[in-house]
C-alpha atoms as a PDB file:
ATOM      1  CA  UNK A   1    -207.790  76.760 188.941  1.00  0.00           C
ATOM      2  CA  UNK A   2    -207.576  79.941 190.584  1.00  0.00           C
ATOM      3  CA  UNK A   3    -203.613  79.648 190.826  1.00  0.00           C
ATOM      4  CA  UNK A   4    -203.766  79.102 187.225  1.00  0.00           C
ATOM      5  CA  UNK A   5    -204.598  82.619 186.341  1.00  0.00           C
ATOM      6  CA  UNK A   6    -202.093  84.231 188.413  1.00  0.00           C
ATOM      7  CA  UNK A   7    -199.776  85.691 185.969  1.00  0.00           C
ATOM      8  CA  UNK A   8    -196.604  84.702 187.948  1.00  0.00           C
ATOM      9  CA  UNK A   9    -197.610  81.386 187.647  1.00  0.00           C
ATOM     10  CA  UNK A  10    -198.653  81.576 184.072  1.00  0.00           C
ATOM     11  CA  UNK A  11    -195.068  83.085 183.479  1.00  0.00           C
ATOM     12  CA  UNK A  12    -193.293  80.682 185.529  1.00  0.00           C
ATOM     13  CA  UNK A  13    -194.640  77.500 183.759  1.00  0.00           C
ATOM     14  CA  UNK A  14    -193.958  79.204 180.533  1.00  0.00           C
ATOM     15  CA  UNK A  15    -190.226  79.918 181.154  1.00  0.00           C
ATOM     16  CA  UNK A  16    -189.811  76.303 182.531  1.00  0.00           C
ATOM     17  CA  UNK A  17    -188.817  76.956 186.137  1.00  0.00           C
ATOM     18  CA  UNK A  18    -192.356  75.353 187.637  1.00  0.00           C
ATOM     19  CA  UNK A  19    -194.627  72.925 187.003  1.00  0.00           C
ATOM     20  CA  UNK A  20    -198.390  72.048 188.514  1.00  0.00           C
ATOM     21  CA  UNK A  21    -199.117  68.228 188.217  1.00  0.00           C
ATOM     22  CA  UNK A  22    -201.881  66.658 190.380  1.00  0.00           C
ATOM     23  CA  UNK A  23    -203.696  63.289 190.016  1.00  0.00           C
ATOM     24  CA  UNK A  24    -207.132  65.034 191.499  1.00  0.00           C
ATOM     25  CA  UNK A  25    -209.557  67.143 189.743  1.00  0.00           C
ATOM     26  CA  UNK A  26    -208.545  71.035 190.181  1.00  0.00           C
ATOM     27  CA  UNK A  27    -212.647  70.984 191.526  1.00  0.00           C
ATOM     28  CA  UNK A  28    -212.186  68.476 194.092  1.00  0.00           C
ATOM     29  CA  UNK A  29    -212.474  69.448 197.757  1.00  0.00           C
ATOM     30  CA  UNK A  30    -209.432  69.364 199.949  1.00  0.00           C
ATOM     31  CA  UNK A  31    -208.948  66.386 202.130  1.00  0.00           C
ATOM     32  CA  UNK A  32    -206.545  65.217 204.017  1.00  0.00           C
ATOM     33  CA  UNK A  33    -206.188  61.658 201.816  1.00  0.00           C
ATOM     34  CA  UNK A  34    -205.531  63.905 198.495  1.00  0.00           C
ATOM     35  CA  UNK A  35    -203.064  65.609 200.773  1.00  0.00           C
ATOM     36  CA  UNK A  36    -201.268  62.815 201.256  1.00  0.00           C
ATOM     37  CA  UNK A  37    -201.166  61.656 197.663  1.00  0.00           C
ATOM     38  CA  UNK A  38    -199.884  65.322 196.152  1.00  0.00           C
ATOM     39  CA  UNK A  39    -196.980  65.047 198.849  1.00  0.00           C
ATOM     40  CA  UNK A  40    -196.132  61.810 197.065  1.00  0.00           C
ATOM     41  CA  UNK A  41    -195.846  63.527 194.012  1.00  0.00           C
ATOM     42  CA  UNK A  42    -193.814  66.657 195.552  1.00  0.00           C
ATOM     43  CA  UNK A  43    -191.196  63.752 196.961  1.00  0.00           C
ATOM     44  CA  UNK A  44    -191.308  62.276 193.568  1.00  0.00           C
ATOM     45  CA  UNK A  45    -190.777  64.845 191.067  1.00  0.00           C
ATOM     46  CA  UNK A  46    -188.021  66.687 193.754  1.00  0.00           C
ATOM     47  CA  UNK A  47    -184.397  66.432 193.590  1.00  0.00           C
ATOM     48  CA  UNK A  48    -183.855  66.834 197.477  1.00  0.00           C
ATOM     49  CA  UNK A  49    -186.358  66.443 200.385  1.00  0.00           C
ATOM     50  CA  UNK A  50    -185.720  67.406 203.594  1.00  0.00           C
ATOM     51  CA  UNK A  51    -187.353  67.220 206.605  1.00  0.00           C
ATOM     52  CA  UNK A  52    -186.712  69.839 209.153  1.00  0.00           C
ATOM     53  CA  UNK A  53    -189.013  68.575 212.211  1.00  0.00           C
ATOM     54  CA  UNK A  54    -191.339  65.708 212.654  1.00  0.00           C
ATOM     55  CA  UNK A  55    -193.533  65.153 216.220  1.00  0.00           C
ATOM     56  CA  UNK A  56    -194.620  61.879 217.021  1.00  0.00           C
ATOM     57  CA  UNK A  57    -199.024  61.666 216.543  1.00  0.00           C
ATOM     58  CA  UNK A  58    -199.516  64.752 214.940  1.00  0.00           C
ATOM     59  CA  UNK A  59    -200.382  65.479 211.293  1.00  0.00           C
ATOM     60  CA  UNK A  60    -199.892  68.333 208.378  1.00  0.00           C
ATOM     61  CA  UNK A  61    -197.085  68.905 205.865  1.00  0.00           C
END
């Protein structure tokens, strides 16, 4: 919610060149399951991904 009112933001969405899509409530806590799910989205709505490094057993994005 908070990175709603940012007036870049605001701007950006307006003009087109971003979008904010999430299947959570903007109130719901982070963890690291809803993690998981919004990087499913980012891979989804993307034209390219690219992964630059990737460690065996450890986590994050």
């Amino acid at each position: 919610m908070r990175t709603l009112r940012s007036p870049d933001i605001r701007r950006a969405i307006h003009e087109g060149r971003a979008v904010i899509c999430t299947p959570y409530s903007p109130e719901a806590p982070f963890s690291v399951g809803n993690a998981m799910g919004r990087n499913k989205l980012i891979y989804a709505l993307s034209d390219l991904t690219l992964v630059v490094a990737a460690n065996v057993d450890t986590g994050g994005t």
